[in-house]
C-alpha atoms as a PDB file:
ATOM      1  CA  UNK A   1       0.000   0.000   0.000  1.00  0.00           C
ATOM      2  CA  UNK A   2       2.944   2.091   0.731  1.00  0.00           C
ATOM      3  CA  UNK A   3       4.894   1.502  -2.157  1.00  0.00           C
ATOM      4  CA  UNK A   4       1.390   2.167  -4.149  1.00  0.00           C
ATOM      5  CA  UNK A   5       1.021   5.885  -2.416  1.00  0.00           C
ATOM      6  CA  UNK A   6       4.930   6.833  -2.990  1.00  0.00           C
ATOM      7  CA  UNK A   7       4.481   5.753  -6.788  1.00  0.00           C
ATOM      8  CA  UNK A   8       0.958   7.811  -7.093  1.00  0.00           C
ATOM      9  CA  UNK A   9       2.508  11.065  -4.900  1.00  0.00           C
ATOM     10  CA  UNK A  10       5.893  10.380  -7.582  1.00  0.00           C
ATOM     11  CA  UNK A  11       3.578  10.255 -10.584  1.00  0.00           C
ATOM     12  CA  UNK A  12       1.449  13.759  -8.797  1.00  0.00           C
ATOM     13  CA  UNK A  13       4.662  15.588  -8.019  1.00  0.00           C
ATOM     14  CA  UNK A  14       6.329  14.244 -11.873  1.00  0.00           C
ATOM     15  CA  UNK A  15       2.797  15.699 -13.786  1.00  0.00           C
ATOM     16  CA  UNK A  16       3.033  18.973 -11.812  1.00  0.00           C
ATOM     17  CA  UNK A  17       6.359  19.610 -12.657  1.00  0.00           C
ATOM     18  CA  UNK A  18       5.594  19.042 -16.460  1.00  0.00           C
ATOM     19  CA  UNK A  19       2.854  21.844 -16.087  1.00  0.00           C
ATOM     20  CA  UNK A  20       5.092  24.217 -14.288  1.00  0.00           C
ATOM     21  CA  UNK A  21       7.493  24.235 -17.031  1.00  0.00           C
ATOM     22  CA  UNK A  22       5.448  24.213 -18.994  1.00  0.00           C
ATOM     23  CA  UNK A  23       3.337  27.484 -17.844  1.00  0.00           C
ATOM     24  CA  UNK A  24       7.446  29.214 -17.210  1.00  0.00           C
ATOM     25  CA  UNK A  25       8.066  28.596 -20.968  1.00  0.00           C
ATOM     26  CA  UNK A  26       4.914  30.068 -22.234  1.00  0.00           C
ATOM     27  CA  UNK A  27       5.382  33.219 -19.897  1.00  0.00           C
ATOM     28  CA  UNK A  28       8.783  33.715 -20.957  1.00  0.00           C
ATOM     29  CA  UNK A  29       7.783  33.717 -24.390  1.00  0.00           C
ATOM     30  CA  UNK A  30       4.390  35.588 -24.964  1.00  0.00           C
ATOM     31  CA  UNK A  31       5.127  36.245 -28.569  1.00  0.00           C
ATOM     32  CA  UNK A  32       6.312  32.784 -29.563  1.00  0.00           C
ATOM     33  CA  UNK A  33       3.554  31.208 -32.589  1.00  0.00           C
ATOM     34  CA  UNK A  34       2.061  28.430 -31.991  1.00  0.00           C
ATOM     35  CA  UNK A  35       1.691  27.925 -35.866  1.00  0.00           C
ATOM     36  CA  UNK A  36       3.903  27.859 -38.605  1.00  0.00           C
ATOM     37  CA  UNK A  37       5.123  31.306 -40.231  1.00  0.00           C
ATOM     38  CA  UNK A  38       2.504  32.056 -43.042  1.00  0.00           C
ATOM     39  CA  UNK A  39       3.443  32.049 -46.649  1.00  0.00           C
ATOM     40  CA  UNK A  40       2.955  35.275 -47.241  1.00  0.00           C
ATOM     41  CA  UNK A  41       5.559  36.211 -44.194  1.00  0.00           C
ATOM     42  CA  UNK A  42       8.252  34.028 -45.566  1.00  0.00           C
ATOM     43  CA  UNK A  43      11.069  35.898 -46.958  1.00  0.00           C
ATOM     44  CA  UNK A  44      11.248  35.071 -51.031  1.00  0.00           C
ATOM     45  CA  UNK A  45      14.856  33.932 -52.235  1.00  0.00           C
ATOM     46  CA  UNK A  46      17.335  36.735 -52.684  1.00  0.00           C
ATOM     47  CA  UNK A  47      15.312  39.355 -50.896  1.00  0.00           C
ATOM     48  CA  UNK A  48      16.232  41.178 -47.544  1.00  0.00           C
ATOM     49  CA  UNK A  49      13.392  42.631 -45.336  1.00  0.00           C
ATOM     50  CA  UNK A  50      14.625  46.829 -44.933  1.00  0.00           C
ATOM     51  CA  UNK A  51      16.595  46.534 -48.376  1.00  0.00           C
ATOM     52  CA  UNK A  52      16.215  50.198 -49.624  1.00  0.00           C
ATOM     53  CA  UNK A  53      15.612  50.251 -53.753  1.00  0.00           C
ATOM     54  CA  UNK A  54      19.417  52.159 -53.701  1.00  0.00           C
ATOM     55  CA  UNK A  55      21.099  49.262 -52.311  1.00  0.00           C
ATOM     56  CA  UNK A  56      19.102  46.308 -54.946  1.00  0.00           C
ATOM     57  CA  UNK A  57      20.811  45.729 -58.356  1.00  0.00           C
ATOM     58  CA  UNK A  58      19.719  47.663 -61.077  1.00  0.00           C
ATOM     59  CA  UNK A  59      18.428  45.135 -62.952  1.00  0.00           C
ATOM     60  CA  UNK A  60      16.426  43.184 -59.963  1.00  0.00           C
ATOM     61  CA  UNK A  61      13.101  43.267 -61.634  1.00  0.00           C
ATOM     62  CA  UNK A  62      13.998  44.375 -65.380  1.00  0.00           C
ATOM     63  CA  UNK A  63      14.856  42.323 -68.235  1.00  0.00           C
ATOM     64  CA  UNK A  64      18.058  43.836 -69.658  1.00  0.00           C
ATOM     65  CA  UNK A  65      16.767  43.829 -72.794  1.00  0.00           C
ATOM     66  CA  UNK A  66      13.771  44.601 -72.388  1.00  0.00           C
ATOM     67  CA  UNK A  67      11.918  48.292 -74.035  1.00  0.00           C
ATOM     68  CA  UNK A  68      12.102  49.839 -70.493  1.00  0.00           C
ATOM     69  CA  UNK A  69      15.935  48.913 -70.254  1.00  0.00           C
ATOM     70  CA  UNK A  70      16.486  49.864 -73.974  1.00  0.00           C
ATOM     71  CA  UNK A  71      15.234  53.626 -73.359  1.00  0.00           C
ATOM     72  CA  UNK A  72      17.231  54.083 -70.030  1.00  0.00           C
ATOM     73  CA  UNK A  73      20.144  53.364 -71.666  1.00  0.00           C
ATOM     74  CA  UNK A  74      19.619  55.362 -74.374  1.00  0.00           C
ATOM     75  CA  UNK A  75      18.497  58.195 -72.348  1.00  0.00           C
ATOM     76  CA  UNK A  76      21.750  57.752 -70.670  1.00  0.00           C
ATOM     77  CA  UNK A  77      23.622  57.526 -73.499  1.00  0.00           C
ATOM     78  CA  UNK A  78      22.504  61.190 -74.811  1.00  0.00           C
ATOM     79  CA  UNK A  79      22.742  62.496 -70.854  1.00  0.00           C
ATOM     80  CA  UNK A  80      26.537  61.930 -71.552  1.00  0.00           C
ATOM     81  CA  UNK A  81      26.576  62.881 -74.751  1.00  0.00           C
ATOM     82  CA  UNK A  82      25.241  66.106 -73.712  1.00  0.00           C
ATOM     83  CA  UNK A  83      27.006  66.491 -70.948  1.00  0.00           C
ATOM     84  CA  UNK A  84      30.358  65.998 -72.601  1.00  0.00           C
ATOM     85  CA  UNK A  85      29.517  68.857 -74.797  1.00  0.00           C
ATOM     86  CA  UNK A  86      28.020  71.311 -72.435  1.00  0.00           C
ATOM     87  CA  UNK A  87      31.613  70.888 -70.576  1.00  0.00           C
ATOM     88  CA  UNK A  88      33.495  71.318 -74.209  1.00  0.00           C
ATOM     89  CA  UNK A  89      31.321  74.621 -75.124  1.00  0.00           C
ATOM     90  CA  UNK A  90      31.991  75.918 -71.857  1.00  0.00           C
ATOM     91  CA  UNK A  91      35.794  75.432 -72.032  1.00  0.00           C
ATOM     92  CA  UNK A  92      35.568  77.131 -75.143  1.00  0.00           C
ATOM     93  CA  UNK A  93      33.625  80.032 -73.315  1.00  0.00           C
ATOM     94  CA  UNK A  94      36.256  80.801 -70.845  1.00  0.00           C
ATOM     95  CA  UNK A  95      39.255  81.133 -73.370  1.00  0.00           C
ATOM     96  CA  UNK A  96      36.793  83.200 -76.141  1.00  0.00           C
ATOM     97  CA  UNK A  97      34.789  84.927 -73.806  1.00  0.00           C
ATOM     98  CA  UNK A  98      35.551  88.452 -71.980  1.00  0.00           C
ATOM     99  CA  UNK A  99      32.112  88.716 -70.943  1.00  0.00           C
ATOM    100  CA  UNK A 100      32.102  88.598 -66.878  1.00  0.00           C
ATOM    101  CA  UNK A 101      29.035  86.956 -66.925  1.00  0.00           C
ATOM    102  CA  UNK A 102      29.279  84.645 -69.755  1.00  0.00           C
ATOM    103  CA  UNK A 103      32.417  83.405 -68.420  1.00  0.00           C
ATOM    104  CA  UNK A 104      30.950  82.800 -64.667  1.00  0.00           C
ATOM    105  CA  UNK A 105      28.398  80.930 -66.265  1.00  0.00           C
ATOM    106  CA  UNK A 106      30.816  78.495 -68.486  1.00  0.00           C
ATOM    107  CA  UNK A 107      32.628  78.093 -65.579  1.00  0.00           C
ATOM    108  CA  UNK A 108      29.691  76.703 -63.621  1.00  0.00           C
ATOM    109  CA  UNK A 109      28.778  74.733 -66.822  1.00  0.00           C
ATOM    110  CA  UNK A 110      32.306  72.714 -66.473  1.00  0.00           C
ATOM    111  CA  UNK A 111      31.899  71.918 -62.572  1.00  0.00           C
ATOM    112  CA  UNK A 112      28.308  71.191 -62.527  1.00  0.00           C
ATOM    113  CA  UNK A 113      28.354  68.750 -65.756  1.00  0.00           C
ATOM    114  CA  UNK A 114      31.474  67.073 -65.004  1.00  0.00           C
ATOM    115  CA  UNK A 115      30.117  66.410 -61.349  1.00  0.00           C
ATOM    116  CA  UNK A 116      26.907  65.308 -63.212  1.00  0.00           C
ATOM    117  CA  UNK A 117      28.677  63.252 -65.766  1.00  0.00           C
ATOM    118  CA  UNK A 118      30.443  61.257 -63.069  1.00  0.00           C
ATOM    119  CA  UNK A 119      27.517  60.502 -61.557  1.00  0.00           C
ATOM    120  CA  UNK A 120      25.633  59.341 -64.652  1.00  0.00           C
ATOM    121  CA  UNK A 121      29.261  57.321 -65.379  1.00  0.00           C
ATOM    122  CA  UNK A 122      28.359  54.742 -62.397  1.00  0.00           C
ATOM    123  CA  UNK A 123      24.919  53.930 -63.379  1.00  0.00           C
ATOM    124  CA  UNK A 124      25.904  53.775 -67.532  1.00  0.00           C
ATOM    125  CA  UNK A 125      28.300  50.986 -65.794  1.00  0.00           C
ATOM    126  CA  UNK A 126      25.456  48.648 -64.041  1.00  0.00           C
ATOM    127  CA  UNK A 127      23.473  49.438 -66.989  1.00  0.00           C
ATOM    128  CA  UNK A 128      26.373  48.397 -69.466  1.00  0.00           C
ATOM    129  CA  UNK A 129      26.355  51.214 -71.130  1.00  0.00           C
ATOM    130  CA  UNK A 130      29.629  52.433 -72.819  1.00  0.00           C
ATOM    131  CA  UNK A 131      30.509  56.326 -71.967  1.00  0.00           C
ATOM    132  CA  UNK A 132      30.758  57.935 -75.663  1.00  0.00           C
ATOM    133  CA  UNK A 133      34.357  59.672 -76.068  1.00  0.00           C
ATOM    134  CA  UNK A 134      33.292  61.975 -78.198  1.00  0.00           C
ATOM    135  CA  UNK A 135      30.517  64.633 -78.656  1.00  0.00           C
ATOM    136  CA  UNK A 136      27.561  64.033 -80.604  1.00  0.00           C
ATOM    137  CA  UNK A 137      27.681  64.913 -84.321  1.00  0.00           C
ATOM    138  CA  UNK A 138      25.049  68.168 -82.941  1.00  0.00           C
ATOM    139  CA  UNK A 139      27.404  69.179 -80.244  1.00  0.00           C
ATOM    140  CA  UNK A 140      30.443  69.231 -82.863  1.00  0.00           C
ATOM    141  CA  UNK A 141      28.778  71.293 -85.147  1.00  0.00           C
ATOM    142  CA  UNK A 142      28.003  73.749 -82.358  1.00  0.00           C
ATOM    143  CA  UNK A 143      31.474  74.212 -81.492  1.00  0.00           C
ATOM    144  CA  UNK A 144      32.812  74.859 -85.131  1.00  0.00           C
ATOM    145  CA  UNK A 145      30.527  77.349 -85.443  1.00  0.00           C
ATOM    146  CA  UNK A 146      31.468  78.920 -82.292  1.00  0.00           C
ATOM    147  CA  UNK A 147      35.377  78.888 -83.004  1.00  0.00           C
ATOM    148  CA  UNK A 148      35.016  80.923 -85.775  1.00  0.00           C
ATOM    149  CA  UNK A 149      32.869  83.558 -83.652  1.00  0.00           C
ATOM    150  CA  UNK A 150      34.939  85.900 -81.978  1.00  0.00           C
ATOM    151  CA  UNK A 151      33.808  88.844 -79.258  1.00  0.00           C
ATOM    152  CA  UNK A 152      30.369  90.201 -78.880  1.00  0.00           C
ATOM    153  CA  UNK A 153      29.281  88.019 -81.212  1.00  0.00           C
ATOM    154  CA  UNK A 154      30.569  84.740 -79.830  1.00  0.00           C
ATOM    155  CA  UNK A 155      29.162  85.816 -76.668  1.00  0.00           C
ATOM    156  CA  UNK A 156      25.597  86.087 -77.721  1.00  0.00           C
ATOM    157  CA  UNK A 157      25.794  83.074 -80.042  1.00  0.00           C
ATOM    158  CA  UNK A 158      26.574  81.123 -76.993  1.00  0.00           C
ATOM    159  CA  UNK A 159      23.897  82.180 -74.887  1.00  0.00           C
ATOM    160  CA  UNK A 160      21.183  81.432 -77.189  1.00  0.00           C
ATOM    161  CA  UNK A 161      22.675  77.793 -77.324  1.00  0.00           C
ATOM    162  CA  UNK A 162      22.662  77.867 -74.228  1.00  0.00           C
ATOM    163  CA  UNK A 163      18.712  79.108 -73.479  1.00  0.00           C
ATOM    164  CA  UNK A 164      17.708  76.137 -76.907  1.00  0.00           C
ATOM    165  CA  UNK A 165      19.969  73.562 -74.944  1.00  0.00           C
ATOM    166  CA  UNK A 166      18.862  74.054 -71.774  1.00  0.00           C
ATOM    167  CA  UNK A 167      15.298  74.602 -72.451  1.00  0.00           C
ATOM    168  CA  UNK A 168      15.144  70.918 -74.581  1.00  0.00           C
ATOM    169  CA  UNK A 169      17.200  69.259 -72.015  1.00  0.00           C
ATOM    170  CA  UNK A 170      14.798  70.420 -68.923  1.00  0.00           C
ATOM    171  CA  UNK A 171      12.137  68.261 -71.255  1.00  0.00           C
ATOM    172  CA  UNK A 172      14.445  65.297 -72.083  1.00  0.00           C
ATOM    173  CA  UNK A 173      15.035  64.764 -67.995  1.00  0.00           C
ATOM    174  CA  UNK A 174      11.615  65.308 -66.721  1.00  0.00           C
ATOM    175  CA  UNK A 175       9.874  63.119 -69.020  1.00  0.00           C
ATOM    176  CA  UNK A 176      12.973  60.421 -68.464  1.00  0.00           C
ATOM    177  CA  UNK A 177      12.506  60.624 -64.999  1.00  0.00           C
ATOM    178  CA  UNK A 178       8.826  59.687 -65.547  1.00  0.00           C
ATOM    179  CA  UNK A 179       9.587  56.973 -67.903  1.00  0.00           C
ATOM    180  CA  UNK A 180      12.211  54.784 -65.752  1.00  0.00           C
ATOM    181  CA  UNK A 181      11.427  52.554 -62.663  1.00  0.00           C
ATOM    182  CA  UNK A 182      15.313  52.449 -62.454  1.00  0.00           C
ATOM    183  CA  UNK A 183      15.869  53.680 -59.074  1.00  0.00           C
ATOM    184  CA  UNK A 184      19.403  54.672 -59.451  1.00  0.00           C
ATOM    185  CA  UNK A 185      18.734  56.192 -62.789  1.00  0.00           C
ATOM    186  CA  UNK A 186      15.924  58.094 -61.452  1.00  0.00           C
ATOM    187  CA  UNK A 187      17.650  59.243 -58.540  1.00  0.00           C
ATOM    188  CA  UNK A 188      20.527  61.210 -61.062  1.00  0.00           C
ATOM    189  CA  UNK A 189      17.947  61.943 -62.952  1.00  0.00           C
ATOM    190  CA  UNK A 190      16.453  63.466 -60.485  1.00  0.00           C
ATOM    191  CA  UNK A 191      19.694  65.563 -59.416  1.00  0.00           C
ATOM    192  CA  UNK A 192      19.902  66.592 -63.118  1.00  0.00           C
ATOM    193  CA  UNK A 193      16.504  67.813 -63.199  1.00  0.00           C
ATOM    194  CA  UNK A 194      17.463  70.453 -60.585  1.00  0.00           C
ATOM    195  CA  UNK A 195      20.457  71.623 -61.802  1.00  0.00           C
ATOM    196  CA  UNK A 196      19.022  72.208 -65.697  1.00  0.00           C
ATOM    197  CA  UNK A 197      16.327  73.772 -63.737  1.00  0.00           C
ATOM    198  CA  UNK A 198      18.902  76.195 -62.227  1.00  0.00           C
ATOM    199  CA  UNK A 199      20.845  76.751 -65.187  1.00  0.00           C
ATOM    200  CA  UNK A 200      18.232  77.625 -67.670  1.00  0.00           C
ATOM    201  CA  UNK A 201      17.380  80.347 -64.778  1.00  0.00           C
ATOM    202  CA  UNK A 202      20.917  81.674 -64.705  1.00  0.00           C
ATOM    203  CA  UNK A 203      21.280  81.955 -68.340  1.00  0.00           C
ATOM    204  CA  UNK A 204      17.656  83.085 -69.447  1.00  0.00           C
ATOM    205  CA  UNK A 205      18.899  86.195 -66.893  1.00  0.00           C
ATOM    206  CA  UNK A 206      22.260  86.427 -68.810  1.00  0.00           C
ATOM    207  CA  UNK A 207      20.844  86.364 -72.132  1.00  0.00           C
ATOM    208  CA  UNK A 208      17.766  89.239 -70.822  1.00  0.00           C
ATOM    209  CA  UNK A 209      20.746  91.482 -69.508  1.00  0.00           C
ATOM    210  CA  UNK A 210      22.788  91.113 -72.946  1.00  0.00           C
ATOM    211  CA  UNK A 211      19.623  91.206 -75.403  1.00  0.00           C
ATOM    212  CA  UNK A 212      20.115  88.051 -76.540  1.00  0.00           C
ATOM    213  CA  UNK A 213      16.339  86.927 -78.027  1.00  0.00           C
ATOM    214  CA  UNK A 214      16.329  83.029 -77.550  1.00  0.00           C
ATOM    215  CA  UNK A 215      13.050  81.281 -78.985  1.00  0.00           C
ATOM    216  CA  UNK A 216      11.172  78.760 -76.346  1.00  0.00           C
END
């Protein structure tokens, strides 16, 4: 009878201590599921929860050769283009040039674009695009016909270039920017955007100081 009651008060005190655990474990963790994770909250292969769009490949979600991909990288292809020659035509401002205000604003032309130009280097390189080395066929018809202007007359030639460049490129970037889903591109974009923006200002106040008519 004895040995009966210590095995029944072993089995009591065993069962009890089960349940205490038990009830210890689920008040240290409150939060713990009882059910398995949810599809829907699994992470998908490749992906990392907090991954800003910045820090994904360019191409995550793009085929490469796709019509989206095609017109990035030929809107980055001109960008550099252009850029290239805004920097040229401004060099050739500053040695052609006596105009104070002409030559502050090539100046700012060569900084700004260059600055620009490196940025829009790094994404032409995930996009694998190939920086042009030389100016467009436009852009070198420009200059000739600059180098042979000298004076007052090179001055105001350059301005209105500048108001017709300026003016088509403040299109070219907004309706790019509206076109990609490239984040990267869009973000340059984006930085390019303001500083045409700021330019054609400048230089629409330039050409109104030096009568220089440029057509919108």
């Amino acid at each position: 009878m004895l040995t009966r009651l210590v095995c029944r008060s072993s089995l009591v005190l065993a069962t009890a201590g089960v349940i205490s655990v038990a009830s210890a474990t689920a008040q240290m963790n409150p939060g713990m599921p009882s059910q398995p994770t949810s599809p829907t909250q699994q992470t998908t292969p490749g992906s990392q929860p907090g991954t800003s769009p910045m820090d994904r490949p360019l191409t995550t979600n793009q085929d490469p050769n796709g019509p989206a991909a095609m017109m990035d990288k030929a809107f980055v292809r001109e960008a550099l283009e252009g850029g290239m020659a805004e920097v040229q035509l401004g060099q050739l401002a500053l040695e052609k040039s006596s105009n104070p205000d002409v030559k502050q604003f090539a100046q700012k032309m060569v900084d700004d674009h260059t600055k620009l130009g490196s940025e829009m280097k790094q994404v032409a390189q995930q996009l694998g695009v190939k920086p042009p080395d030389k100016p467009s066929s436009k852009a070198k018809s420009t200059m000739t016909k600059l180098q042979a202007l000298n004076g007052d007359a090179f001055d105001k030639a350059y301005i209105k270039d500048m108001v017709k460049d300026h003016q088509q490129d403040k299109k070219e970037f907004k309706q790019a920017g509206l076109n990609t889903s490239n984040p990267a591109l869009k973000d340059v974009i984006s930085q390019g955007a303001q500083m045409i923006g700021q330019h054609l200002q400048l230089i629409e106040q330039i050409a109104q100081k030096n009568n220089v008519v440029a057509s919108k």
